[in-house]
PDB file of N, CA and C in Angstrom:
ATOM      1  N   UNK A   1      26.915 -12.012   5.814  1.00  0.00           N
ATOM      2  CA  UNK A   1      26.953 -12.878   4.668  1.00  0.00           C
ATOM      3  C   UNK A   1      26.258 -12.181   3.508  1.00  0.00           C
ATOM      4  N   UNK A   2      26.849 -12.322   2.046  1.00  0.00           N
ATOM      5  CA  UNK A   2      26.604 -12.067   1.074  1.00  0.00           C
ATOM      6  C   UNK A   2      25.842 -12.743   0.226  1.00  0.00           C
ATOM      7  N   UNK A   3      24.639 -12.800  -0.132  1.00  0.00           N
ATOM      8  CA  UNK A   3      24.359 -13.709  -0.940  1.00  0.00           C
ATOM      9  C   UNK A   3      25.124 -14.332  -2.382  1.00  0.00           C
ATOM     10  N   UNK A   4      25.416 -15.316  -3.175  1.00  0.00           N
ATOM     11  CA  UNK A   4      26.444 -15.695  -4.157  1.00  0.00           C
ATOM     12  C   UNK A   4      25.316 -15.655  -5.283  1.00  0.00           C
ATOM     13  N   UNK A   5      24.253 -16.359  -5.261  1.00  0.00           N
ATOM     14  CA  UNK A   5      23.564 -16.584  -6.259  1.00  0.00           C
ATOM     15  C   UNK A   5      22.128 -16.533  -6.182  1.00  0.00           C
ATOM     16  N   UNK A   6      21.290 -16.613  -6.292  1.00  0.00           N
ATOM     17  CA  UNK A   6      20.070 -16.835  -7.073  1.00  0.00           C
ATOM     18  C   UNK A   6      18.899 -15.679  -7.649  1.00  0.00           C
ATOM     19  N   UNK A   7      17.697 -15.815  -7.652  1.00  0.00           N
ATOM     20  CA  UNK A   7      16.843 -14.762  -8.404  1.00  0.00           C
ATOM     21  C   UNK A   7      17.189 -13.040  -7.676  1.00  0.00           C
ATOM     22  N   UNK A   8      17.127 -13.620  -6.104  1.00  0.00           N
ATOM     23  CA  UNK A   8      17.153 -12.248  -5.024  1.00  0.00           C
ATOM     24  C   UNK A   8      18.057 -11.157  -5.540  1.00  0.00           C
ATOM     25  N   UNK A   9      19.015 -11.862  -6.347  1.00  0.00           N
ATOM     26  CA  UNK A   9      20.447 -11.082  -6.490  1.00  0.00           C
ATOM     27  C   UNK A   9      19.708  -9.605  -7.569  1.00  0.00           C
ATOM     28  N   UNK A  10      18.665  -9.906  -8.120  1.00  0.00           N
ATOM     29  CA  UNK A  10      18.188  -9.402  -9.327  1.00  0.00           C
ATOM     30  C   UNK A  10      16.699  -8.550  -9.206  1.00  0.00           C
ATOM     31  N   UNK A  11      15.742  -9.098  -7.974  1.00  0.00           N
ATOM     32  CA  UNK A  11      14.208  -9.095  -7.747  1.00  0.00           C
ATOM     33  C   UNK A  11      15.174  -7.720  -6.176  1.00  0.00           C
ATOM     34  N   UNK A  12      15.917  -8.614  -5.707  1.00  0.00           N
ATOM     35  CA  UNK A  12      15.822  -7.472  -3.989  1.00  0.00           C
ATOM     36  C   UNK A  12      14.704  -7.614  -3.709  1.00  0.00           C
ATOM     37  N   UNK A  13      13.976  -8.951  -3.437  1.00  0.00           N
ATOM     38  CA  UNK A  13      12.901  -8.715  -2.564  1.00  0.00           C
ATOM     39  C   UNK A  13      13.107  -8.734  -1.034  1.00  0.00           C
ATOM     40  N   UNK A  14      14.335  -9.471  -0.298  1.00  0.00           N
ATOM     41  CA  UNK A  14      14.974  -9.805   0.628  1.00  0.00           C
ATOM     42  C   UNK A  14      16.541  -9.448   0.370  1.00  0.00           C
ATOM     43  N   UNK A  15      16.593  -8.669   1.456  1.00  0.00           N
ATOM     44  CA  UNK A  15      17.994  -8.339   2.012  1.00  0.00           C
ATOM     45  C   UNK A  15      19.390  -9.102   1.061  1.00  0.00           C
ATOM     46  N   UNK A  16      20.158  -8.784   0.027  1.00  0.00           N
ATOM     47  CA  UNK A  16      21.174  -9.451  -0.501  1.00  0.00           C
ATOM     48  C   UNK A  16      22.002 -10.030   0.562  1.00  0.00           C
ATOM     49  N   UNK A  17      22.369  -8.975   1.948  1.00  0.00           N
ATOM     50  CA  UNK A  17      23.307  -9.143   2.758  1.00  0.00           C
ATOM     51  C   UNK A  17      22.759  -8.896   4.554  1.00  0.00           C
ATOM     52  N   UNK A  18      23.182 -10.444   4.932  1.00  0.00           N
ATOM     53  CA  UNK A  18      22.266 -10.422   6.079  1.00  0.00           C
ATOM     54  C   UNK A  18      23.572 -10.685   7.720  1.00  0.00           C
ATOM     55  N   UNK A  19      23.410 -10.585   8.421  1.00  0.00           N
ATOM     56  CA  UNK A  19      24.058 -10.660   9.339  1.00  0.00           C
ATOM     57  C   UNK A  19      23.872 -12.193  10.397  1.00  0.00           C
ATOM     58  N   UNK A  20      25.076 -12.248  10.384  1.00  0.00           N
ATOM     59  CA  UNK A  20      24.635 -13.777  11.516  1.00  0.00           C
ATOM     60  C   UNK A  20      25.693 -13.546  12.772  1.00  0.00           C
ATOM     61  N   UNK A  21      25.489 -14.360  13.672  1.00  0.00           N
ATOM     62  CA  UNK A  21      26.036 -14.073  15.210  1.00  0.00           C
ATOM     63  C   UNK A  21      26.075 -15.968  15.436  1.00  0.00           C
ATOM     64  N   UNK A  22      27.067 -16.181  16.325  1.00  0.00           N
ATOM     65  CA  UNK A  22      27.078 -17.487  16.784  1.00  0.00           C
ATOM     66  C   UNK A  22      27.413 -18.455  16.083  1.00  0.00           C
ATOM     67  N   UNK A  23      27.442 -19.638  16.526  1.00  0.00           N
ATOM     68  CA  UNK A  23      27.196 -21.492  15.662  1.00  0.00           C
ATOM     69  C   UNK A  23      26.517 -20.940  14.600  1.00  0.00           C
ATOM     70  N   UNK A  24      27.047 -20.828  13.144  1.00  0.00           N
ATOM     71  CA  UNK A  24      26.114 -21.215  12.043  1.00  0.00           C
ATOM     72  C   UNK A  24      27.036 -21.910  10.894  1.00  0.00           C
ATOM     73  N   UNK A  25      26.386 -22.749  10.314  1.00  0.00           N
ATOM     74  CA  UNK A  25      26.731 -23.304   8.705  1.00  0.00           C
ATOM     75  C   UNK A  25      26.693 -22.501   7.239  1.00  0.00           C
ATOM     76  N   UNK A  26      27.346 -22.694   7.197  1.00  0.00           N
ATOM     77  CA  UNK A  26      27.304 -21.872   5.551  1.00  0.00           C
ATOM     78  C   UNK A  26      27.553 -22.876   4.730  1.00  0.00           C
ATOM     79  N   UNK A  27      26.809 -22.433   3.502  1.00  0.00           N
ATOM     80  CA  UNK A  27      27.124 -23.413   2.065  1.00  0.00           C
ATOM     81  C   UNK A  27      27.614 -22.752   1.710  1.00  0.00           C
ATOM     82  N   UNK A  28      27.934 -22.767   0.010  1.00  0.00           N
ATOM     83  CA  UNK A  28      28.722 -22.447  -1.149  1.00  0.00           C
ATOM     84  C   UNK A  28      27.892 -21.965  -1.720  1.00  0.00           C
ATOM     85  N   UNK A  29      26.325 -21.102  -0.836  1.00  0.00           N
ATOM     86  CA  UNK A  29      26.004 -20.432  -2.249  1.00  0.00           C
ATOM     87  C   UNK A  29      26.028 -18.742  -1.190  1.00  0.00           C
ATOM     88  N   UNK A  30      26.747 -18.856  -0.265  1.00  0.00           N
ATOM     89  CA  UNK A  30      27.394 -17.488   0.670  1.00  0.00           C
ATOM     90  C   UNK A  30      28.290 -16.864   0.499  1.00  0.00           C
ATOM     91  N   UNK A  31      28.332 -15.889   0.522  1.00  0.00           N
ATOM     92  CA  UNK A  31      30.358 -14.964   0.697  1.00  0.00           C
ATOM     93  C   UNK A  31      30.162 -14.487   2.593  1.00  0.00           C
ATOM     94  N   UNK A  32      30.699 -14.726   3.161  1.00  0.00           N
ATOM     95  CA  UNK A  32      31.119 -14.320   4.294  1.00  0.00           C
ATOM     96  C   UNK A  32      32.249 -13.310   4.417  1.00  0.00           C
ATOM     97  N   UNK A  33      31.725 -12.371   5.165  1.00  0.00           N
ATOM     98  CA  UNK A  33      32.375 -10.586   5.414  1.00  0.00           C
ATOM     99  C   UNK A  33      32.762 -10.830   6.470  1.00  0.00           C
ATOM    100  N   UNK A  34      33.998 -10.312   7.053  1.00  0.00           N
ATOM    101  CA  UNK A  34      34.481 -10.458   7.984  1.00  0.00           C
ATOM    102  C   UNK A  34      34.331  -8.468   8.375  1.00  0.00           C
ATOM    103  N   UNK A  35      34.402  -7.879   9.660  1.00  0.00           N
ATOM    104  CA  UNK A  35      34.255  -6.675   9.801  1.00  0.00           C
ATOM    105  C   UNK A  35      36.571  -6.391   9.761  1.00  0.00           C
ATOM    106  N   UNK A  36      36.933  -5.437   9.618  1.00  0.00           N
ATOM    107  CA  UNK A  36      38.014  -5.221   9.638  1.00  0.00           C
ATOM    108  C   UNK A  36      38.114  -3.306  10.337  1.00  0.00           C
ATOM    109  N   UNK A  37      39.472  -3.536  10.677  1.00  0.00           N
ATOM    110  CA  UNK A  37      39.749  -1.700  10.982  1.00  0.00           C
ATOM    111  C   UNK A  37      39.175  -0.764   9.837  1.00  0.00           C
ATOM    112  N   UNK A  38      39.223  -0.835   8.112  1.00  0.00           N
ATOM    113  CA  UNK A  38      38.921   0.166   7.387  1.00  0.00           C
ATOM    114  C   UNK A  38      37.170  -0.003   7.678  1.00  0.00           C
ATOM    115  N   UNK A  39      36.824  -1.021   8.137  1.00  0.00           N
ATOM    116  CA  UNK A  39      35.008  -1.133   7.680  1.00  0.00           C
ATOM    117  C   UNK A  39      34.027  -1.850   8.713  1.00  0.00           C
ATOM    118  N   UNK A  40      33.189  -0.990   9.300  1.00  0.00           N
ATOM    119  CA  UNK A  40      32.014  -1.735   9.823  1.00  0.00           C
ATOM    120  C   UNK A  40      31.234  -2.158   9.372  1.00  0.00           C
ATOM    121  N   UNK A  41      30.965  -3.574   9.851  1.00  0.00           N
ATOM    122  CA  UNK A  41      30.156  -4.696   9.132  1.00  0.00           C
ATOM    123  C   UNK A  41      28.632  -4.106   8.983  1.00  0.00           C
ATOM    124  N   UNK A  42      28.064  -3.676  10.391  1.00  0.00           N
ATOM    125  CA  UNK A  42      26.903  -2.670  10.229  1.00  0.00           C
ATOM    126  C   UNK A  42      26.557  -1.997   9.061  1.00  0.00           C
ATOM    127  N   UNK A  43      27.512  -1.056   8.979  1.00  0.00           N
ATOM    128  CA  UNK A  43      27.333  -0.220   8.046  1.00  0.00           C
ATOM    129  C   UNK A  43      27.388  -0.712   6.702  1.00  0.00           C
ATOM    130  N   UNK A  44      28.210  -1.749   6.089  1.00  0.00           N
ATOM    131  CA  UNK A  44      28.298  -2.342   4.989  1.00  0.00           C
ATOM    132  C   UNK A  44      27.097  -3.361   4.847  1.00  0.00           C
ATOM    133  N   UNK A  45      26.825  -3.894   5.847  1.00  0.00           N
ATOM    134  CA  UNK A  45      25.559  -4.528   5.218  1.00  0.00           C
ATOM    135  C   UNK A  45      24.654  -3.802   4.905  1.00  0.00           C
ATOM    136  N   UNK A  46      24.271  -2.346   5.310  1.00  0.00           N
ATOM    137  CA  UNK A  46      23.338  -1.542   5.112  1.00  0.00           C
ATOM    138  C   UNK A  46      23.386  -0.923   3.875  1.00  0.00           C
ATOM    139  N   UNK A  47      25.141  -0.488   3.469  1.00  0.00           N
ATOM    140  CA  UNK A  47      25.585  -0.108   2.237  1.00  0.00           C
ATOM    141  C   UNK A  47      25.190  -1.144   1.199  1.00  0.00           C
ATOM    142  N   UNK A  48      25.299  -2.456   1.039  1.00  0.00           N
ATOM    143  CA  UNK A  48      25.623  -3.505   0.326  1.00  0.00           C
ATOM    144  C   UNK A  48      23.856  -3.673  -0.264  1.00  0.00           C
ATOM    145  N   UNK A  49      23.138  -3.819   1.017  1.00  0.00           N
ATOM    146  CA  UNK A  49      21.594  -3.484   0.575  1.00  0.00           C
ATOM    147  C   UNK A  49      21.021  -2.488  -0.183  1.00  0.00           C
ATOM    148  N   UNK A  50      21.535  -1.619   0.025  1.00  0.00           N
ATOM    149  CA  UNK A  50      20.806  -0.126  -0.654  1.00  0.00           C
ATOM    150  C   UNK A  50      21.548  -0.130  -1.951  1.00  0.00           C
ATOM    151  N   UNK A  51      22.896  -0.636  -2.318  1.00  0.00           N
ATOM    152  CA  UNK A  51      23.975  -0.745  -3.693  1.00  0.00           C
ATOM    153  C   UNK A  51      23.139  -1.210  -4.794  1.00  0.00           C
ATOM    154  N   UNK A  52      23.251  -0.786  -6.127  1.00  0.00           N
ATOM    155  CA  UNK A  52      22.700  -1.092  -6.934  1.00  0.00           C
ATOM    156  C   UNK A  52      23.594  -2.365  -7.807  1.00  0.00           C
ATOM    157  N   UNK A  53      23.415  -3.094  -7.604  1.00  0.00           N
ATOM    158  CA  UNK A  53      24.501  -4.251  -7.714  1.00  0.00           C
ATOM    159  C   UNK A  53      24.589  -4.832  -9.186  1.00  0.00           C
ATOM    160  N   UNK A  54      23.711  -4.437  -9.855  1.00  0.00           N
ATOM    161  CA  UNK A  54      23.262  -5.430 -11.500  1.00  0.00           C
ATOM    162  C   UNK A  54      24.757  -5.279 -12.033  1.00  0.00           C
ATOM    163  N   UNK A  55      25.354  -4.211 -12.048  1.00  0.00           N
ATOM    164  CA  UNK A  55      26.853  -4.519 -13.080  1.00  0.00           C
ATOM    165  C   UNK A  55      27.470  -5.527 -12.479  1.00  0.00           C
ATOM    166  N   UNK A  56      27.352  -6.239 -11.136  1.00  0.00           N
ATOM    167  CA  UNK A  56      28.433  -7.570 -10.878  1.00  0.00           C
ATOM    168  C   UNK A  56      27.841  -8.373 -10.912  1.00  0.00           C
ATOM    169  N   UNK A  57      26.136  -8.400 -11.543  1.00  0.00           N
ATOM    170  CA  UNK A  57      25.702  -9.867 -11.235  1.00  0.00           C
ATOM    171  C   UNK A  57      25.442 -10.666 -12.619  1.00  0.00           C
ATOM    172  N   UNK A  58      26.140 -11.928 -12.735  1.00  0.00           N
ATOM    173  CA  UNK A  58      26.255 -12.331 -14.064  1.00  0.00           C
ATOM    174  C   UNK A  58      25.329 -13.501 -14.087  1.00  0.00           C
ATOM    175  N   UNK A  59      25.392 -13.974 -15.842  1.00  0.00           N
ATOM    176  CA  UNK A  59      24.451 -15.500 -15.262  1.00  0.00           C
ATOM    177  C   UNK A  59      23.102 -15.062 -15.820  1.00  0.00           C
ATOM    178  N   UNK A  60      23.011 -15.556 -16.770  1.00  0.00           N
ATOM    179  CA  UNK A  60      21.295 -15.304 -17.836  1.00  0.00           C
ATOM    180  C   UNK A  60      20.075 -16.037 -16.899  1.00  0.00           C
ATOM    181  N   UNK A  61      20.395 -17.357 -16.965  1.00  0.00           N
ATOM    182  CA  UNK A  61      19.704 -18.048 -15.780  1.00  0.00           C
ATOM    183  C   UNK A  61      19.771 -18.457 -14.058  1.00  0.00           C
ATOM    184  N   UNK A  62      20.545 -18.481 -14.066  1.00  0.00           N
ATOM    185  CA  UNK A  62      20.946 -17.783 -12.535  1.00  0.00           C
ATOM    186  C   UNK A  62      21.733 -16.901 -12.120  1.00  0.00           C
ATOM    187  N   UNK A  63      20.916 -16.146 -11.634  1.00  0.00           N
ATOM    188  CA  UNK A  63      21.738 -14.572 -11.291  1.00  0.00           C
ATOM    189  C   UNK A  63      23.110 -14.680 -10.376  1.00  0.00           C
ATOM    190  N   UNK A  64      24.540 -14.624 -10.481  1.00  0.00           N
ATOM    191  CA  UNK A  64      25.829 -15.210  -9.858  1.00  0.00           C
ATOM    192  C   UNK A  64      26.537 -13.836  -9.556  1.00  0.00           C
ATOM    193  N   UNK A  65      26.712 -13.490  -7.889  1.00  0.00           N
ATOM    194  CA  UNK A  65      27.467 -12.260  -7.701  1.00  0.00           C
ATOM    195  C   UNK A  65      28.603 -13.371  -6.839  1.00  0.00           C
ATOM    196  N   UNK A  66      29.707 -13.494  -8.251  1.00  0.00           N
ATOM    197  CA  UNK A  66      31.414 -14.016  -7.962  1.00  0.00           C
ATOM    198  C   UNK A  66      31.725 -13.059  -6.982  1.00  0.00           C
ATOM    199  N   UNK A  67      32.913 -13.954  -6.141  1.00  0.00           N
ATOM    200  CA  UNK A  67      33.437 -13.625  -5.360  1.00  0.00           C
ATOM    201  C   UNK A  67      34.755 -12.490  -5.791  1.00  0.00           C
ATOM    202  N   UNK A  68      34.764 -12.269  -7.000  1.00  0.00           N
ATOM    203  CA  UNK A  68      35.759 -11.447  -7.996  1.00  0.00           C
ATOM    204  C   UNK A  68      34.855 -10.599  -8.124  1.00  0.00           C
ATOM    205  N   UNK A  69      33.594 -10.600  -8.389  1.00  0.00           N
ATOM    206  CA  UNK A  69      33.497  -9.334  -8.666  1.00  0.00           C
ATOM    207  C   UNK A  69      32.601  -8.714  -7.787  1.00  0.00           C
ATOM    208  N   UNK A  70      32.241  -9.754  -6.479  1.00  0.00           N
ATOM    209  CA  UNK A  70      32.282  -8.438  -5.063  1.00  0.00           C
ATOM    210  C   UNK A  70      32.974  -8.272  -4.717  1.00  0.00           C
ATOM    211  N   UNK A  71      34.388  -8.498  -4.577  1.00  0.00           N
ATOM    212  CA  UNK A  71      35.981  -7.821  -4.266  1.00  0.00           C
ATOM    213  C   UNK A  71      35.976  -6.741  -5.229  1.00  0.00           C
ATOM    214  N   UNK A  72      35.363  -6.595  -6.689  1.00  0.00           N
ATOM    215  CA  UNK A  72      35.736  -5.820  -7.817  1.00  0.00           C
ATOM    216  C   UNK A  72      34.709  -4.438  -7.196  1.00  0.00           C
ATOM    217  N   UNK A  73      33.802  -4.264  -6.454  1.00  0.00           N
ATOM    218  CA  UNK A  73      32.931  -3.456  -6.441  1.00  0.00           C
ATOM    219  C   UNK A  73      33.581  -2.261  -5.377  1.00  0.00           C
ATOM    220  N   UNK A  74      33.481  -0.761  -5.860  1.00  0.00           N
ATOM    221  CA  UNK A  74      33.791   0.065  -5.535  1.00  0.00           C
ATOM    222  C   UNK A  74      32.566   1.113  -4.697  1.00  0.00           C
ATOM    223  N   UNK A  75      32.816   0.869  -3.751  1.00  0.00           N
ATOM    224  CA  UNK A  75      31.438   1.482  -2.481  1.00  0.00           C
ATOM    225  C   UNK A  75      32.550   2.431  -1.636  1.00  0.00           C
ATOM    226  N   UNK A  76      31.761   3.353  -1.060  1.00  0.00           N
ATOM    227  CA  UNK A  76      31.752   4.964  -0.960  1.00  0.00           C
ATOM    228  C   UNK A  76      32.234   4.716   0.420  1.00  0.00           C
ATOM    229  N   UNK A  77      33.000   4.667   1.152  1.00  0.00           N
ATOM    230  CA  UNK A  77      33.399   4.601   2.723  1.00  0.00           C
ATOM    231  C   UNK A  77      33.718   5.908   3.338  1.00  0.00           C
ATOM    232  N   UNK A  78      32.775   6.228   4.637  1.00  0.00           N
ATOM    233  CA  UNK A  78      33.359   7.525   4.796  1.00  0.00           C
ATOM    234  C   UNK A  78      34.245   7.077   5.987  1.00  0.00           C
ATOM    235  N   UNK A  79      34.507   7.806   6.809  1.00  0.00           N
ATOM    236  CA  UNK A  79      35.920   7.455   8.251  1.00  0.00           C
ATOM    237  C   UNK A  79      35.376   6.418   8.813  1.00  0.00           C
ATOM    238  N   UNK A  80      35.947   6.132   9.608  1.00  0.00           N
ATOM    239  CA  UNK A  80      35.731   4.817  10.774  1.00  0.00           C
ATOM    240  C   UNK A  80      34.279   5.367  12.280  1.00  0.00           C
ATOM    241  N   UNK A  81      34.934   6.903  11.985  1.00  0.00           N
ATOM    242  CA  UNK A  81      33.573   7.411  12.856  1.00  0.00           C
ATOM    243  C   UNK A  81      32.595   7.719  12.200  1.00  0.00           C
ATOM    244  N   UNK A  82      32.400   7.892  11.269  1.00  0.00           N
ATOM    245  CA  UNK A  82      31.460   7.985  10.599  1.00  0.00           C
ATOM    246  C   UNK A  82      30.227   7.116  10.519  1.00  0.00           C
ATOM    247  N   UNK A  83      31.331   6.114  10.063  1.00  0.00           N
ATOM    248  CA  UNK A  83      30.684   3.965   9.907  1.00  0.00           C
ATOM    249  C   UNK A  83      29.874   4.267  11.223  1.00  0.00           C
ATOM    250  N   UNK A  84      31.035   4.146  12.129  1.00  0.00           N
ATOM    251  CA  UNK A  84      30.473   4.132  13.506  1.00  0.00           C
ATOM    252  C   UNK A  84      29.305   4.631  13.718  1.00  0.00           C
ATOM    253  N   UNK A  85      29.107   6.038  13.583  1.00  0.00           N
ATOM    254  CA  UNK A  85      27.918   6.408  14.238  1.00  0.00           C
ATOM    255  C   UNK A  85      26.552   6.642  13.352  1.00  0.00           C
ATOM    256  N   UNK A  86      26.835   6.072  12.026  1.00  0.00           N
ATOM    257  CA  UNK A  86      25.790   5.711  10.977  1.00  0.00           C
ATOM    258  C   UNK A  86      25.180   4.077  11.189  1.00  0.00           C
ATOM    259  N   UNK A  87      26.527   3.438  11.744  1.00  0.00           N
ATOM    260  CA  UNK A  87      25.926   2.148  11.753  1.00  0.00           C
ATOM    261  C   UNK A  87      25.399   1.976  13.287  1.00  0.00           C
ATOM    262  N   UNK A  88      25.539   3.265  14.350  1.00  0.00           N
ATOM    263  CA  UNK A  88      24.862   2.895  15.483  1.00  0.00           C
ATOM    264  C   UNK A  88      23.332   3.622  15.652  1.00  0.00           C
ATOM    265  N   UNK A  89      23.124   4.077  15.060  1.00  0.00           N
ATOM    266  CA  UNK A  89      21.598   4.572  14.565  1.00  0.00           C
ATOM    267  C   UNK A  89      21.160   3.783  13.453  1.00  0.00           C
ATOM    268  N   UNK A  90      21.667   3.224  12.495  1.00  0.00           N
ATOM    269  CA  UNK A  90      21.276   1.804  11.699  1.00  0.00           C
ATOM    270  C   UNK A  90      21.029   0.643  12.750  1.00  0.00           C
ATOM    271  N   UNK A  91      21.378   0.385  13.758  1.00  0.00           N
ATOM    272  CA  UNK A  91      21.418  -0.749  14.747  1.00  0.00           C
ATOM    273  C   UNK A  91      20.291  -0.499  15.358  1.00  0.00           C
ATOM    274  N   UNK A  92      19.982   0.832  16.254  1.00  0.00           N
ATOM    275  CA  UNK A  92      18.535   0.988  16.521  1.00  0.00           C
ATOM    276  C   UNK A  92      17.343   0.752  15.817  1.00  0.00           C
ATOM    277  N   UNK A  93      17.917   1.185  14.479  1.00  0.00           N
ATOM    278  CA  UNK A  93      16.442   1.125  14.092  1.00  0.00           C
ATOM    279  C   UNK A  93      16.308  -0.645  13.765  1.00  0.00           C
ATOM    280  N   UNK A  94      17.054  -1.113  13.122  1.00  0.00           N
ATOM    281  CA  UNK A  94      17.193  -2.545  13.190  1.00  0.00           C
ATOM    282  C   UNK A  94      16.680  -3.810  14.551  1.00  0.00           C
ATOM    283  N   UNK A  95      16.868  -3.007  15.427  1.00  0.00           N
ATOM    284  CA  UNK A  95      16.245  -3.062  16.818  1.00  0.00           C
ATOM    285  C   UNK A  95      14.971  -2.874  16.829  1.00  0.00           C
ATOM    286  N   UNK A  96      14.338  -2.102  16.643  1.00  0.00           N
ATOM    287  CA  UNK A  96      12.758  -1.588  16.505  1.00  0.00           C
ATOM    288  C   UNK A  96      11.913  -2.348  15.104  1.00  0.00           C
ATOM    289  N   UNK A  97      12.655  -2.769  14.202  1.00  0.00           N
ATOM    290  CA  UNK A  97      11.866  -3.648  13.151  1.00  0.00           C
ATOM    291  C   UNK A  97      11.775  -5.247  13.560  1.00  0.00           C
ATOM    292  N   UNK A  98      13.067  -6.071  14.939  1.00  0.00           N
ATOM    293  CA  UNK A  98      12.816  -6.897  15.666  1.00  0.00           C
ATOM    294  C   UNK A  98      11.981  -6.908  15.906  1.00  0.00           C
ATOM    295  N   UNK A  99      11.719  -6.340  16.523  1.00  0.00           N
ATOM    296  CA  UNK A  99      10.860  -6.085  18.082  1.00  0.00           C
ATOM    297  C   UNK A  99       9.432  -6.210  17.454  1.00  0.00           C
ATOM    298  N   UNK A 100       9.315  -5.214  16.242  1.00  0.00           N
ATOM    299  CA  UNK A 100       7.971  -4.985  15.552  1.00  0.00           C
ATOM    300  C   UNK A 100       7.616  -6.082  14.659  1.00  0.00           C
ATOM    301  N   UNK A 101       8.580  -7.162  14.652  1.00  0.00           N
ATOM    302  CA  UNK A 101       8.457  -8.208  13.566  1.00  0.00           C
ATOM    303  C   UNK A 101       7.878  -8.861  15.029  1.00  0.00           C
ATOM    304  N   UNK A 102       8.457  -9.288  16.403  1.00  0.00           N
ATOM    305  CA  UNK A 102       8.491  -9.921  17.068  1.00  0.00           C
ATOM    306  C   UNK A 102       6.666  -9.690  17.715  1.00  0.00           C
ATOM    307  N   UNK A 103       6.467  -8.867  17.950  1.00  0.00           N
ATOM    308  CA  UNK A 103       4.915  -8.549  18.019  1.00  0.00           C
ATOM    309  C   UNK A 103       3.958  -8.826  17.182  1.00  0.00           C
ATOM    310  N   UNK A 104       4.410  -8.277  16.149  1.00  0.00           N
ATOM    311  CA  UNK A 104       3.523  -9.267  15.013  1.00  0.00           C
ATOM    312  C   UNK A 104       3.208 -10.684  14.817  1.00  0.00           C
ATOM    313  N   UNK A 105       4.436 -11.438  15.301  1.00  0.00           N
ATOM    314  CA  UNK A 105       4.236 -13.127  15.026  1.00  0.00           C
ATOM    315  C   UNK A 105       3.281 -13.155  16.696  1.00  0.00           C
ATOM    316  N   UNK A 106       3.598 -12.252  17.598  1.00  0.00           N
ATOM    317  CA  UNK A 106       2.803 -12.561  19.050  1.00  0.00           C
ATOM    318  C   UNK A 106       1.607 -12.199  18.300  1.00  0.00           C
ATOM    319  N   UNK A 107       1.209 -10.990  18.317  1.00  0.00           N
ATOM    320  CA  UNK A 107       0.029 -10.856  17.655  1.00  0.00           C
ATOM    321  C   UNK A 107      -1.276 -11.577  16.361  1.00  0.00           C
ATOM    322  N   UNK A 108      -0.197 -12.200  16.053  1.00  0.00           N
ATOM    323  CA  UNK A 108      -1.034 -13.269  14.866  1.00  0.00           C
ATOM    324  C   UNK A 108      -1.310 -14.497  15.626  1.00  0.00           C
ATOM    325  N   UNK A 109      -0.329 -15.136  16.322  1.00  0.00           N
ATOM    326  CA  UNK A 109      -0.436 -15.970  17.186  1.00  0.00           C
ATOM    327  C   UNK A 109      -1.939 -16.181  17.985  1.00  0.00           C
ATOM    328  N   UNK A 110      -2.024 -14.900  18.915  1.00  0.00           N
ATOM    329  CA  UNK A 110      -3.313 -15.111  19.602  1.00  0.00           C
ATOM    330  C   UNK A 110      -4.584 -15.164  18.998  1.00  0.00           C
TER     331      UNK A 110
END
């Protein structure tokens, strides 16, 4: 999922584009990515984070990335193996900031 709107779109203090698995709800302030044959979702959320996004985000007072003009945005795709094996060493490490988030809440806990 893509974020649609608010300050984040502009600050990046949190992830623009986050990943979900399972039962979830979405509102109308989401774009939902589907993964396809040209593109791994992995890898594009990782791309989509690191993208410097200000030319599609409109909106003086609330920052608005349209669904036109994240279709309009032109990002760098290399092969399908590529994705692949960029977004399977992106997955590890994504794995290890769990884990290290997950110790931390144990650790504050006690």
């Amino acid at each position: 999922m893509v974020a649609e709107d608010g300050e984040n779109l502009r600050s990046r203090k949190n992830p623009i584009a986050n990943a979900a698995s399972g039962k979830f709800r979405v509102n109308n302030h989401a774009h939902v990515i589907a993964e396809s044959e040209k593109c791994n979702l992995v890898f594009l959320r990782h791309l989509l984070n690191m993208t410097d996004i200000s030319a599609y985000v409109t909106g003086s007072t609330q920052p608005k990335l349209s669904q036109s003009n994240l279709c309009a945005m032109k990002l760098p795709l290399p092969s399908m193996a590529e994705q692949n094996a960029i977004a399977n060493v992106l997955s590890l490490f994504d794995r290890k900031i769990e884990l290290n988030n997950q110790l931390n809440d144990y650790l504050l806990a006690a």
